[in-house]
Protein backbone atom coordinates (compact mmCIF):
# COMPACT_ATOMS: atom_id res chain seq x y z
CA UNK A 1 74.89 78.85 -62.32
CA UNK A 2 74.16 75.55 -60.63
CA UNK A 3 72.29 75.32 -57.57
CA UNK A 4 71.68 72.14 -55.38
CA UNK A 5 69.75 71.53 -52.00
CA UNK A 6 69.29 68.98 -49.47
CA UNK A 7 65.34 67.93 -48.64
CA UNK A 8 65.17 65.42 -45.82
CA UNK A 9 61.26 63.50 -44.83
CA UNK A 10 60.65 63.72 -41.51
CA UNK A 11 57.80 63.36 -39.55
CA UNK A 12 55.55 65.89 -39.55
CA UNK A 13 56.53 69.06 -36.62
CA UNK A 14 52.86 69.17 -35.71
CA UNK A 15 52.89 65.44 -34.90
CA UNK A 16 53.16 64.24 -31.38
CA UNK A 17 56.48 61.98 -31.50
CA UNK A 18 55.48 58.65 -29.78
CA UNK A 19 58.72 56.05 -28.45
CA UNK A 20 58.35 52.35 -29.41
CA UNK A 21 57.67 49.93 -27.11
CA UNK A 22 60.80 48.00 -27.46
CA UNK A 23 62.32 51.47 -27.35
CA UNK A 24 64.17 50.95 -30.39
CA UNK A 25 63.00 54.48 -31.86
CA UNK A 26 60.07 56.68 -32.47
CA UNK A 27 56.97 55.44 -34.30
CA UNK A 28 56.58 56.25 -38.09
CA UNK A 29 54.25 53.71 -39.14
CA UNK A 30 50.83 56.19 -40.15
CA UNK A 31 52.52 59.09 -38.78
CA UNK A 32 52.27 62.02 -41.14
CA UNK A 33 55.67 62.43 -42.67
CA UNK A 34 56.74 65.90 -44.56
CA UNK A 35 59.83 67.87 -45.59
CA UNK A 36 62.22 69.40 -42.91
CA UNK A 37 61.01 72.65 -42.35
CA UNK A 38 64.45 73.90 -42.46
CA UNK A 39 65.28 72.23 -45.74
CA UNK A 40 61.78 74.21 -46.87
CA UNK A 41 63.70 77.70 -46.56
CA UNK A 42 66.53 76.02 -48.63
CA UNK A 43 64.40 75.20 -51.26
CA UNK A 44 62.65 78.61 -51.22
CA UNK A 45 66.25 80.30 -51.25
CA UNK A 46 67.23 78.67 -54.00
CA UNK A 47 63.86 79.27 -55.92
CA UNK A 48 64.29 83.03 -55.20
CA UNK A 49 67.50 83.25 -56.19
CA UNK A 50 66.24 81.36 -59.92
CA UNK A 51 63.67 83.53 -60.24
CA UNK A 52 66.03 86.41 -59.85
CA UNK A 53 67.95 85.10 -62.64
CA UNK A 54 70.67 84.31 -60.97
CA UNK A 55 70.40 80.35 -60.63
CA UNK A 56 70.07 78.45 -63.99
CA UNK A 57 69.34 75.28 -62.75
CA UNK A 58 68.14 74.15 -59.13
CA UNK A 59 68.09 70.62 -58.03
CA UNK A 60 66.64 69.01 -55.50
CA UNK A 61 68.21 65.69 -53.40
CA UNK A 62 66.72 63.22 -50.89
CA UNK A 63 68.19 60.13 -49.40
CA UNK A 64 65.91 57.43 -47.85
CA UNK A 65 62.97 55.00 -48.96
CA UNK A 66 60.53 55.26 -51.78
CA UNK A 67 58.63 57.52 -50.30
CA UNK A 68 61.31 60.64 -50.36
CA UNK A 69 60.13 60.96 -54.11
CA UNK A 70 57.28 62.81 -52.19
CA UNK A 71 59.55 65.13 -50.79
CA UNK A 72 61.29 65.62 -53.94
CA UNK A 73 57.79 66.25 -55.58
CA UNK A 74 57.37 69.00 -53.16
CA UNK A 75 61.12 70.84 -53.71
CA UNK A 76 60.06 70.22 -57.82
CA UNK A 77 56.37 71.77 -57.06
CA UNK A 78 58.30 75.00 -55.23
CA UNK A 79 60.18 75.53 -57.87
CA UNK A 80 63.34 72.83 -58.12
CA UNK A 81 63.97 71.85 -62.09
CA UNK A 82 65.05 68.05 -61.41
CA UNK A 83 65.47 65.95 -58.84
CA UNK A 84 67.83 62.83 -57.56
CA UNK A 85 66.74 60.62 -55.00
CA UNK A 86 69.52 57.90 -53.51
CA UNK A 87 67.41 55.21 -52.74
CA UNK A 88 67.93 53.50 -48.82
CA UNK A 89 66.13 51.77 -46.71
CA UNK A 90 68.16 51.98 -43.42
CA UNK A 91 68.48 54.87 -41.22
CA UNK A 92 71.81 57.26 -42.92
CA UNK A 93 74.47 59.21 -40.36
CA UNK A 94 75.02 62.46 -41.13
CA UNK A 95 78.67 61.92 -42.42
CA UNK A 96 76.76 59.27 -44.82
CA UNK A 97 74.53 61.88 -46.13
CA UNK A 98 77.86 64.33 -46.60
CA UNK A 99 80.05 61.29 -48.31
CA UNK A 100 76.40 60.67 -50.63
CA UNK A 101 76.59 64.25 -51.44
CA UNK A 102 79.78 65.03 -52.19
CA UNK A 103 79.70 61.73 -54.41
CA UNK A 104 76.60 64.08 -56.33
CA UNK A 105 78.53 67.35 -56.56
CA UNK A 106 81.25 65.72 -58.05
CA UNK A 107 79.25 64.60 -60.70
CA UNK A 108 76.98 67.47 -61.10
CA UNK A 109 79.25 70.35 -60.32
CA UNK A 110 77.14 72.66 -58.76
CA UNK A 111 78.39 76.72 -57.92
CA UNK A 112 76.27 76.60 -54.38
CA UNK A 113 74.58 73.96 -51.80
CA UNK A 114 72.09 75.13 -49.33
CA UNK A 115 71.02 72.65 -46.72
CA UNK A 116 68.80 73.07 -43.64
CA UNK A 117 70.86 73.76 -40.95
CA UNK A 118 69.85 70.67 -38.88
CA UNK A 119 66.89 68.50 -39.31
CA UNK A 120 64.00 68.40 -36.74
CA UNK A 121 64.18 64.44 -36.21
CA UNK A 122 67.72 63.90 -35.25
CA UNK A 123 68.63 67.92 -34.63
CA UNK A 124 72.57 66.98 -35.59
CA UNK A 125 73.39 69.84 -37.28
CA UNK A 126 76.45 68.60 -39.21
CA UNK A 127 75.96 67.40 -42.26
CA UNK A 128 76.44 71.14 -44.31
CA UNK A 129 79.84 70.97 -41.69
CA UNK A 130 80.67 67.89 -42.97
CA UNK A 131 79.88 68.67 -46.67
CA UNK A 132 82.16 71.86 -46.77
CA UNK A 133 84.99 70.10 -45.09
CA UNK A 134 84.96 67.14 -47.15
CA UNK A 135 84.98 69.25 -50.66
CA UNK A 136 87.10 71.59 -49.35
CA UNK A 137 84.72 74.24 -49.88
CA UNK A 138 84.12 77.46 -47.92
CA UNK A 139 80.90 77.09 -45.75
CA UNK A 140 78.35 80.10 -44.16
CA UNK A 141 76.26 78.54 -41.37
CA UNK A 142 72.80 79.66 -39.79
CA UNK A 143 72.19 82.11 -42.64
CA UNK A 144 69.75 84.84 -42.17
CA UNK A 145 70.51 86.90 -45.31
CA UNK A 146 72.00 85.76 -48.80
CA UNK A 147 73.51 88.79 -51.50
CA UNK A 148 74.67 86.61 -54.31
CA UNK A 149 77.42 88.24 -56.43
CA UNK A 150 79.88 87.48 -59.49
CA UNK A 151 82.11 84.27 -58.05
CA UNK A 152 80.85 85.21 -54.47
CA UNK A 153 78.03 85.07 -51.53
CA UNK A 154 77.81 87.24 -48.64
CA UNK A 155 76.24 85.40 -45.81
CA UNK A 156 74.74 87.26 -42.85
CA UNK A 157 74.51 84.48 -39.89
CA UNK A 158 73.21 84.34 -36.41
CA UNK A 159 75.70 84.34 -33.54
CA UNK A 160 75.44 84.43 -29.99
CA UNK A 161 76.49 87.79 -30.11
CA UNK A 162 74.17 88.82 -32.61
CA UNK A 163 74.94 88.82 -36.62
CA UNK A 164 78.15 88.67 -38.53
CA UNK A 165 78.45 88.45 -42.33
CA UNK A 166 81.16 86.60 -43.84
CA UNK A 167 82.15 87.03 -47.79
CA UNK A 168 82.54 83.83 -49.15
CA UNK A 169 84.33 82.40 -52.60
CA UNK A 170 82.20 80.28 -54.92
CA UNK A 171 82.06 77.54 -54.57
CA UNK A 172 79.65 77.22 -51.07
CA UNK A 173 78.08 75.51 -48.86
CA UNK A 174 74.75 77.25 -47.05
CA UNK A 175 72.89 76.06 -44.00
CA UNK A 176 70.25 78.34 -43.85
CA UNK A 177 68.63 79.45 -40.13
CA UNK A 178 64.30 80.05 -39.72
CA UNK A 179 64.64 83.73 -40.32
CA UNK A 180 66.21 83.49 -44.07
CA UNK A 181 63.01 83.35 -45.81
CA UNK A 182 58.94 82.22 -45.46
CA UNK A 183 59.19 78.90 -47.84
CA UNK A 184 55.75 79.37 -49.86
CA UNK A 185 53.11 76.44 -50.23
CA UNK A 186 53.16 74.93 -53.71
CA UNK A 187 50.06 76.13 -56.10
CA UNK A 188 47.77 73.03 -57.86
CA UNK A 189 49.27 74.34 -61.07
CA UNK A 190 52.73 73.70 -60.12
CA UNK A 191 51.86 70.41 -58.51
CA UNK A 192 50.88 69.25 -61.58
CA UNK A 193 53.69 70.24 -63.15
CA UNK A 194 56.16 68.93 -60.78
CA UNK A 195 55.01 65.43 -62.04
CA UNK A 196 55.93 65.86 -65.35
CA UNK A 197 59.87 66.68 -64.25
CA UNK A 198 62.48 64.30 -63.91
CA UNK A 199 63.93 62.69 -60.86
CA UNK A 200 66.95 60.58 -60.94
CA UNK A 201 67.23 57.36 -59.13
CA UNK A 202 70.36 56.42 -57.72
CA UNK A 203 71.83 54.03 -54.76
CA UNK A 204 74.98 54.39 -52.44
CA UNK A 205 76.45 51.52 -53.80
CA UNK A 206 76.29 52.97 -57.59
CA UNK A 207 77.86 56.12 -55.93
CA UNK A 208 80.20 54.09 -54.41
CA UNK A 209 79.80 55.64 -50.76
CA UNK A 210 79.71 53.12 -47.76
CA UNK A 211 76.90 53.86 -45.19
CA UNK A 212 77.19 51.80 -42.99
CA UNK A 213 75.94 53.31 -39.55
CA UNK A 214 79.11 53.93 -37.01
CA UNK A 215 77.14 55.27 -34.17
CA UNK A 216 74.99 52.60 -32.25
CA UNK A 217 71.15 53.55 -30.70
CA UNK A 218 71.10 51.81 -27.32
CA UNK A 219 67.50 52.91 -26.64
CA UNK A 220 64.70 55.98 -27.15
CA UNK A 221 62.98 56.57 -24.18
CA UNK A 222 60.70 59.98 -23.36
CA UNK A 223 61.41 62.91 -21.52
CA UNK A 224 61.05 62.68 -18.06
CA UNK A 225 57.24 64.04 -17.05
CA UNK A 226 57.44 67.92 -15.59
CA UNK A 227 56.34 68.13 -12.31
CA UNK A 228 53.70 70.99 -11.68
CA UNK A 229 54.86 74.40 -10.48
CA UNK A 230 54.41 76.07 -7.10
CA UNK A 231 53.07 79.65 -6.14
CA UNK A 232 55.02 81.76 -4.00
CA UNK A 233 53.63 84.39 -1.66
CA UNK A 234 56.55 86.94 -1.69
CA UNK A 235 60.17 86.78 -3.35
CA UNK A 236 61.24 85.52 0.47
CA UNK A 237 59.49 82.61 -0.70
CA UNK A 238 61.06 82.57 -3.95
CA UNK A 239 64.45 83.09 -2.75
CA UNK A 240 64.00 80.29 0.14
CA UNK A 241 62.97 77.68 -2.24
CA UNK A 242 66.10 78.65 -4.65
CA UNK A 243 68.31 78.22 -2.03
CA UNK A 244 67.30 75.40 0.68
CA UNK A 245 65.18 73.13 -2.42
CA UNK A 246 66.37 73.68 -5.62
CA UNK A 247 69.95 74.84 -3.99
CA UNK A 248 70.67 76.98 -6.92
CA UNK A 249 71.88 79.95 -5.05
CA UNK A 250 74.13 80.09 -1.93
């Protein structure tokens, strides 16, 4: 059985984002970068799931600049077997990504993908969406819980309502949610070793998948400042303000 995930670089969740002055987008230049922490409980799914002996093979793919090969280097250090990186310099959509990988599964015919359910740069949550609907393949969202069995995958998932599991025909796609797993930190040992395994290099043009953005950024600013809060004496108070400032009750 065939495995693939999805490992996006993003900048790091403990940095402080800062806007560009021509508020064009955020600044990455010598900001610490690292994977999506939601792609890290992919990877560590799919590493579990190998070490169960029930995934023969687990790649790892990243789409962006040189640098993703660091990423990939990570997944491979976790566990991954091989990974492809699809070399781009220019910011990719979400439906790219899904067109990119769909142009990978059909060459590498994997059983399952699990992708982070969104990524914490952009927070779009649609490329696993766009995936399944483009292969036709069934799809289990905001996973919590994996059982993988003979030609299926039960997928426990997060609702509003609280948790529903859905049985789901091989082949899959997986967007996994924060409570699926604790992705472990890679040992020096395996570091090492994840140098020594391949990664393929590829482009969108040898994939023959246009990217070429369809959504246009008119300008990043920041978050409007919070304004300090205010003590009450009594719920009076409370229900006063509500009502004649904030007029959120009648």
């Amino acid at each position: 059985m065939k495995v693939v995930v999805a490992v996006k670089r993003v900048i790091d969740y403990n940095v402080k984002i800062r806007v560009k002055s021509d508020e064009t987008g955020v600044e990455t230049e010598n900001v610490k970068m690292s994977m999506n922490p939601f792609d890290e409980i992919a990877v560590e799914e799919g590493v579990q799931l190998r070490e169960n002996g029930m995934v023969d093979e687990l790649i790892a793919i990243s789409m962006g600049p040189q640098q993703c090969q660091e990423t990939i280097r990570t997944a491979l250090a976790m566990g991954a077997d091989r990974g492809i990186h699809v070399a781009h310099d220019e910011e990719l959509e979400p439906l790219a990504v899904a067109k990119l990988m769909r142009a990978i599964v059909d060459a590498e015919s994997p059983d399952m993908i699990i992708v982070g359910k969104q990524a914490i740069d952009d927070d779009s949550n649609q490329t696993g969406q766009m995936l399944a609907a483009l292969l036709g393949w069934s799809q289990g969202t905001f996973a919590s819980n994996l059982v993988l069995g003979e030609g299926n995958v039960a997928v426990t998932r997060e609702i509003d309502g609280g948790l529903e599991t859905l049985n789901l025909k091989l082949p899959a796609v997986i967007t996994t949610d924060l409570r699926l797993n604790t992705p472990r930190y890679a040992s020096l040992p395996n570091i090492m070793k994840a140098k020594k395994k391949p990664i393929e290099e590829t482009t969108p043009a040898n994939l023959g998948v246009d990217v070429k953005p369809r959504l246009t950024t008119l300008k990043v600013v920041e978050p409007s400042k919070r304004e300090a809060g205010e003590m009450v004496e009594n719920v009076a108070g409370l229900v006063n303000k509500l009502r004649n400032e904030a007029k959120v009750i009648s």
